[in-house]
C-alpha atoms as a PDB file:
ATOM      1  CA  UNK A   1       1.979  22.425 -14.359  1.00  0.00           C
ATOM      2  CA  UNK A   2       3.081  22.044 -18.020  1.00  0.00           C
ATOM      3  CA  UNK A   3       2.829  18.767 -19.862  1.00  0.00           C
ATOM      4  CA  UNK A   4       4.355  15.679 -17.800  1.00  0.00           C
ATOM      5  CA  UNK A   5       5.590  12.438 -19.408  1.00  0.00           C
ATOM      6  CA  UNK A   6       6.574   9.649 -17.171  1.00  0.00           C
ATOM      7  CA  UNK A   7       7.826   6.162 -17.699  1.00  0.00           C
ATOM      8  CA  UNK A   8       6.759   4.291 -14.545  1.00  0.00           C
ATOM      9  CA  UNK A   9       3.885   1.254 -13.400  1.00  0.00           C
ATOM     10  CA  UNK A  10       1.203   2.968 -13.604  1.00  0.00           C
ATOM     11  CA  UNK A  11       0.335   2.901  -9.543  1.00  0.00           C
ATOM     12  CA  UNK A  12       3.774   4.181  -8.927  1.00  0.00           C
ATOM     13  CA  UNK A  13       3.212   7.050 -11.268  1.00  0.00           C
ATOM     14  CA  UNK A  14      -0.181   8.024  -9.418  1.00  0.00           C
ATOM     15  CA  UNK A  15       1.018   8.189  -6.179  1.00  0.00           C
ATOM     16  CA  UNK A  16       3.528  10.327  -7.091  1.00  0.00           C
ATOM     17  CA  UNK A  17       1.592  12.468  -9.005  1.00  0.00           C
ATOM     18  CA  UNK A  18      -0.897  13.012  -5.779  1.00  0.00           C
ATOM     19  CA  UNK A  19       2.055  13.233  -3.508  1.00  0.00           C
ATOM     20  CA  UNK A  20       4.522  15.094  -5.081  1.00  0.00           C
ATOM     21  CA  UNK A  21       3.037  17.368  -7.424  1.00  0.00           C
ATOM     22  CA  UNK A  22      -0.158  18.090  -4.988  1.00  0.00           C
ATOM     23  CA  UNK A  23      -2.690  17.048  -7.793  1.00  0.00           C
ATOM     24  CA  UNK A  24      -5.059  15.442  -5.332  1.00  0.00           C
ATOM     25  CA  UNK A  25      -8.649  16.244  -6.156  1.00  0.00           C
ATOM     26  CA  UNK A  26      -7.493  18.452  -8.897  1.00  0.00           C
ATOM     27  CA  UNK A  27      -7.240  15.099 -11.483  1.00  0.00           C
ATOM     28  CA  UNK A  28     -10.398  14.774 -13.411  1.00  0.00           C
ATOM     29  CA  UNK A  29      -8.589  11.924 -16.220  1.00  0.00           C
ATOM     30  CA  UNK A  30      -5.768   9.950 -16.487  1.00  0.00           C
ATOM     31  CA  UNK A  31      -5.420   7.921 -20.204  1.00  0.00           C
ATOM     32  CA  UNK A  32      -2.787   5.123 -19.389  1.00  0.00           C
ATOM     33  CA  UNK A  33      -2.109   2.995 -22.959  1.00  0.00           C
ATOM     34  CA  UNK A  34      -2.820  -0.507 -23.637  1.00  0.00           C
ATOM     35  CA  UNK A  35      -0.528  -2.891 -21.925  1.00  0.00           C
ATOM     36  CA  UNK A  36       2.392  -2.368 -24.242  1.00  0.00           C
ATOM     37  CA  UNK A  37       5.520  -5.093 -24.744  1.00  0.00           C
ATOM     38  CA  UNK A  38       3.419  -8.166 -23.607  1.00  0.00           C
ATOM     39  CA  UNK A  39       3.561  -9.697 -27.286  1.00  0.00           C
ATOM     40  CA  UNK A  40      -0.098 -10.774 -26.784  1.00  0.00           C
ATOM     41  CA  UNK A  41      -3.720 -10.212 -28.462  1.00  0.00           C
ATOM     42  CA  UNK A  42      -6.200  -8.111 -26.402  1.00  0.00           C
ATOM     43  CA  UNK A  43     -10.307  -8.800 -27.013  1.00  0.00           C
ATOM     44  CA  UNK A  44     -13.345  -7.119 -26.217  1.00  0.00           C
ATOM     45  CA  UNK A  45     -16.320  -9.778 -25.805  1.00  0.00           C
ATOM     46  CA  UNK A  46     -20.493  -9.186 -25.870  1.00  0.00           C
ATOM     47  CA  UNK A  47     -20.290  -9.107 -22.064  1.00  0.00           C
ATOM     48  CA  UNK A  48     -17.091  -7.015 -21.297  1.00  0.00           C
ATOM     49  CA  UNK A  49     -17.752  -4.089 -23.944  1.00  0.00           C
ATOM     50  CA  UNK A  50     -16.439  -1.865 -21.448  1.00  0.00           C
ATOM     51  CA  UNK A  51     -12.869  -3.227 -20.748  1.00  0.00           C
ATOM     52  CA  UNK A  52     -10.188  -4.842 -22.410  1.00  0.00           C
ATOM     53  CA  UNK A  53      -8.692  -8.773 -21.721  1.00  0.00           C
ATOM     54  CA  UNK A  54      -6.723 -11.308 -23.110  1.00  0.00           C
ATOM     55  CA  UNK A  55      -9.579 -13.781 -23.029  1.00  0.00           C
ATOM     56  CA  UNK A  56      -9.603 -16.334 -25.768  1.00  0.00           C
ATOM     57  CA  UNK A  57     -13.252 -15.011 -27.045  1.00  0.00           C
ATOM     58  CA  UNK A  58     -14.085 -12.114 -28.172  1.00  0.00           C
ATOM     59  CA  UNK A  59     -12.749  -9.330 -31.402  1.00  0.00           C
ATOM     60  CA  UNK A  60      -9.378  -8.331 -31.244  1.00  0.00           C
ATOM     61  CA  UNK A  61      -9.150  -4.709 -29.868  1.00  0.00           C
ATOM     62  CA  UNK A  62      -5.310  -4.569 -29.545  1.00  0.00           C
ATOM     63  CA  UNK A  63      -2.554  -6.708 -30.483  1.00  0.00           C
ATOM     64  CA  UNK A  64       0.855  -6.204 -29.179  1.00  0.00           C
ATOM     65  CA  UNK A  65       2.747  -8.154 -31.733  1.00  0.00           C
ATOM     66  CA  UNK A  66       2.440  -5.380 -33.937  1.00  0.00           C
ATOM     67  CA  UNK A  67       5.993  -3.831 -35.249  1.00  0.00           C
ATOM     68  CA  UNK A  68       7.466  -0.838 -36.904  1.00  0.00           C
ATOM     69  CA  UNK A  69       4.889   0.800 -39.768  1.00  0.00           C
ATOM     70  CA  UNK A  70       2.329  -1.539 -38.736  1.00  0.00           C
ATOM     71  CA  UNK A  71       2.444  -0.267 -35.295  1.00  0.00           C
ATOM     72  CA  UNK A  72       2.391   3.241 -36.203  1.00  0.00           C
ATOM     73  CA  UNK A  73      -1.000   2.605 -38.332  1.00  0.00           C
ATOM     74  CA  UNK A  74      -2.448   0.986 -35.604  1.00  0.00           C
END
């Protein structure tokens, strides 16, 4: 299979993926962006270094209020 782009929630997109295109067992990574169009800030604290929330605490990993060339610098 060549290069697939699809525009789906992200379980939907799966699915398909191991129904459809017979990929089960044969996906080894699947890179699914941050949570794009939610016009909120996304953190990283000392005890979740590993994964990414909206929690009040923590650095800023991702903010989705960013537009146009700020965005694309990101």
């Amino acid at each position: 299979m060549k290069n697939l782009l699809i525009h789906s929630d992200n379980l939907k997109a799966m699915k398909f993926l191991l129904k459809n295109k017979k990929l089960r067992g044969k996906i080894d990574l699947i890179y699914i962006d941050p949570p794009f169009a939610t016009n909120g800030n996304f953190t990283i604290t000392n005890g979740r270094a590993s994964t990414i929330s909206n929690s009040k605490k923590g650095d800023i990993a991702y903010s989705d209020k960013l537009k146009g060339k700020d965005f694309i610098n990101f």
